[in-house]
Protein backbone atom coordinates (compact mmCIF):
# COMPACT_ATOMS: atom_id res chain seq x y z
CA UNK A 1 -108.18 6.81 -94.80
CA UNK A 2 -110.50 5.09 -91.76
CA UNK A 3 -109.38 5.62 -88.21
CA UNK A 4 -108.03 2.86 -86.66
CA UNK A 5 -110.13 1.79 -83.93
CA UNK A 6 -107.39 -0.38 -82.02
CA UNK A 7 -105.17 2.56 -81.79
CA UNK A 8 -104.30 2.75 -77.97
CA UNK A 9 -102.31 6.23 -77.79
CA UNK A 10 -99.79 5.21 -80.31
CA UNK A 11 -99.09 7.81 -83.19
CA UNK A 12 -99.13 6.38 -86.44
CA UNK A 13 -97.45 8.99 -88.74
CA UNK A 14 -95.74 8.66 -91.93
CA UNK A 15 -92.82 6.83 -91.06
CA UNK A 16 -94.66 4.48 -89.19
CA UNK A 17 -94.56 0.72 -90.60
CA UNK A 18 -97.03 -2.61 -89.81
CA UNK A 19 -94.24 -4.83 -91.45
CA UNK A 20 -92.52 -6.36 -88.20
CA UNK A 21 -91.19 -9.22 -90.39
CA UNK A 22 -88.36 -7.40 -91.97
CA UNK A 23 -84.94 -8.08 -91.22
CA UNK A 24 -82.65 -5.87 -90.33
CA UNK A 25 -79.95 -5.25 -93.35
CA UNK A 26 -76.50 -6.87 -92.70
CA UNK A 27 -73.06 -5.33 -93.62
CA UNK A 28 -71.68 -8.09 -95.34
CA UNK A 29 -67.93 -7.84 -95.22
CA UNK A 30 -66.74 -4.77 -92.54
CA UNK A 31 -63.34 -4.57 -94.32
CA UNK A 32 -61.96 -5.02 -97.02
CA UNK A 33 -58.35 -6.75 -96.80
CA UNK A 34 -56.17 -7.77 -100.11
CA UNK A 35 -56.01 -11.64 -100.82
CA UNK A 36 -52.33 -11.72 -99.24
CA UNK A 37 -54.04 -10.57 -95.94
CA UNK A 38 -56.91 -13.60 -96.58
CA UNK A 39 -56.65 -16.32 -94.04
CA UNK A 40 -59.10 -18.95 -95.76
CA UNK A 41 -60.34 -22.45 -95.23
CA UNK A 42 -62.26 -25.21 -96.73
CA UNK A 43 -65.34 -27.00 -95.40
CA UNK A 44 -67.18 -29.60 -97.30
CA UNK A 45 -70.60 -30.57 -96.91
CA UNK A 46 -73.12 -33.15 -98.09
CA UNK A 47 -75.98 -32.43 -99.69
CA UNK A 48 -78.70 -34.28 -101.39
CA UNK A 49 -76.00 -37.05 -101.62
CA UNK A 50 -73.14 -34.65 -103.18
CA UNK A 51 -70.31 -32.63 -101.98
CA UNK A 52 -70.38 -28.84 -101.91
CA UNK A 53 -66.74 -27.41 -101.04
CA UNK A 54 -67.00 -24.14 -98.92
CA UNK A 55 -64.16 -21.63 -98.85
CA UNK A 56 -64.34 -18.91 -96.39
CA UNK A 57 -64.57 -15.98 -95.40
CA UNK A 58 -63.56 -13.33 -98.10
CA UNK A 59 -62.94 -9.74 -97.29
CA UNK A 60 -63.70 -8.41 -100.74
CA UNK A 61 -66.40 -6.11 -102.05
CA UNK A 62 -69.31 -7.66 -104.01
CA UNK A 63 -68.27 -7.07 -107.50
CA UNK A 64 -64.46 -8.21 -106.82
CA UNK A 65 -66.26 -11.64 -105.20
CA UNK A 66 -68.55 -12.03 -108.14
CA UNK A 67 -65.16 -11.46 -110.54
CA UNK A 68 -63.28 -14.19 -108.00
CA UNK A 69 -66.42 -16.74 -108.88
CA UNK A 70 -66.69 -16.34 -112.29
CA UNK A 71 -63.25 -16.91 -113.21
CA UNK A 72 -62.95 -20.13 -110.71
CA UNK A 73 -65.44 -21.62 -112.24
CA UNK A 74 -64.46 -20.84 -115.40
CA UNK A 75 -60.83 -22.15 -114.49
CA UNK A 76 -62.29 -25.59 -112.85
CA UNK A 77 -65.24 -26.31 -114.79
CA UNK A 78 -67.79 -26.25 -112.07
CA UNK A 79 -70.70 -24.40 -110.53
CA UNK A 80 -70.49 -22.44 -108.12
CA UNK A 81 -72.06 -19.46 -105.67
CA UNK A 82 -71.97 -16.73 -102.92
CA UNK A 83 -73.66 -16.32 -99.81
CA UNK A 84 -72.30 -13.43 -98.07
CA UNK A 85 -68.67 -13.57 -97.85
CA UNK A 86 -68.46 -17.67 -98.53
CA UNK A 87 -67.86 -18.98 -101.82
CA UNK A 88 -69.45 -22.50 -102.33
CA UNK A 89 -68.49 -25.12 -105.25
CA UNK A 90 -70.04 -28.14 -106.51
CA UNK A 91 -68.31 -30.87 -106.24
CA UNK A 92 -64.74 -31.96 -103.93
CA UNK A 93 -62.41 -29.68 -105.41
CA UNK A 94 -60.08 -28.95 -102.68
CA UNK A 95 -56.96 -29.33 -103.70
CA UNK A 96 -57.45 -27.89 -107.24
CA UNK A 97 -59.06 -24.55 -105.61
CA UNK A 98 -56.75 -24.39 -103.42
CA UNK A 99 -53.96 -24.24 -105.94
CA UNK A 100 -55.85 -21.84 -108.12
CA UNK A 101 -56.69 -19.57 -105.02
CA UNK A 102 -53.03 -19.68 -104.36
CA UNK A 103 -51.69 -18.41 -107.85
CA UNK A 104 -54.36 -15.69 -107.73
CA UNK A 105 -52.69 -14.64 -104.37
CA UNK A 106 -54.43 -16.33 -101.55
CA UNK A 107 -53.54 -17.55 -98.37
CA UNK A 108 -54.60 -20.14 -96.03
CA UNK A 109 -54.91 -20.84 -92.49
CA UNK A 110 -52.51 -24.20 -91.65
């Protein structure tokens, strides 16, 4: 390995790293409540010229979350993903999530 010649004092051993561009890994969800404890709510947004319906935020671990999707959109016939602890739908489906959320156990902030 060459010497680096703009070294300056620093000490570049093993567990050194160049990559300043990395982000720092996030916890997604700090706790992990049962949906009875769940205060959600819905956004919707436009996008390209269609609605997305956002429910948030879920206190579940990944693999419950990724269970909770696929039988939603199963259930309303629509696609549908995560990012972090936010569900997102395509399409306004409001009121028929909502009920489905509900039956499953879900609550709601009025």
């Amino acid at each position: 390995m060459k010497k680096n010649l703009f070294e300056m004092g620093a000490i570049l051993d093993e567990g050194w790293q160049s990559d300043n561009k990395q982000k720092a890994s996030k916890e997604t969800a700090g706790e992990i409540k049962e949906p009875g404890k769940h205060q959600l709510h819905f956004a919707k947004e436009k996008r390209n010229g269609k609605t997305v319906t956002i429910v948030k935020p879920f206190y579940l671990e990944k693999e419950t979350l990724q269970n909770l999707l696929k039988t939603l959109k199963k259930k309303l016939g629509c696609g549908g993903t995560i990012k972090e602890n936010i569900l997102e739908f395509q399409g306004e489906i409001a009121d028929i999530l909502r009920k489905q959320l509900e039956e499953l156990g879900y609550r709601f902030k009025k």
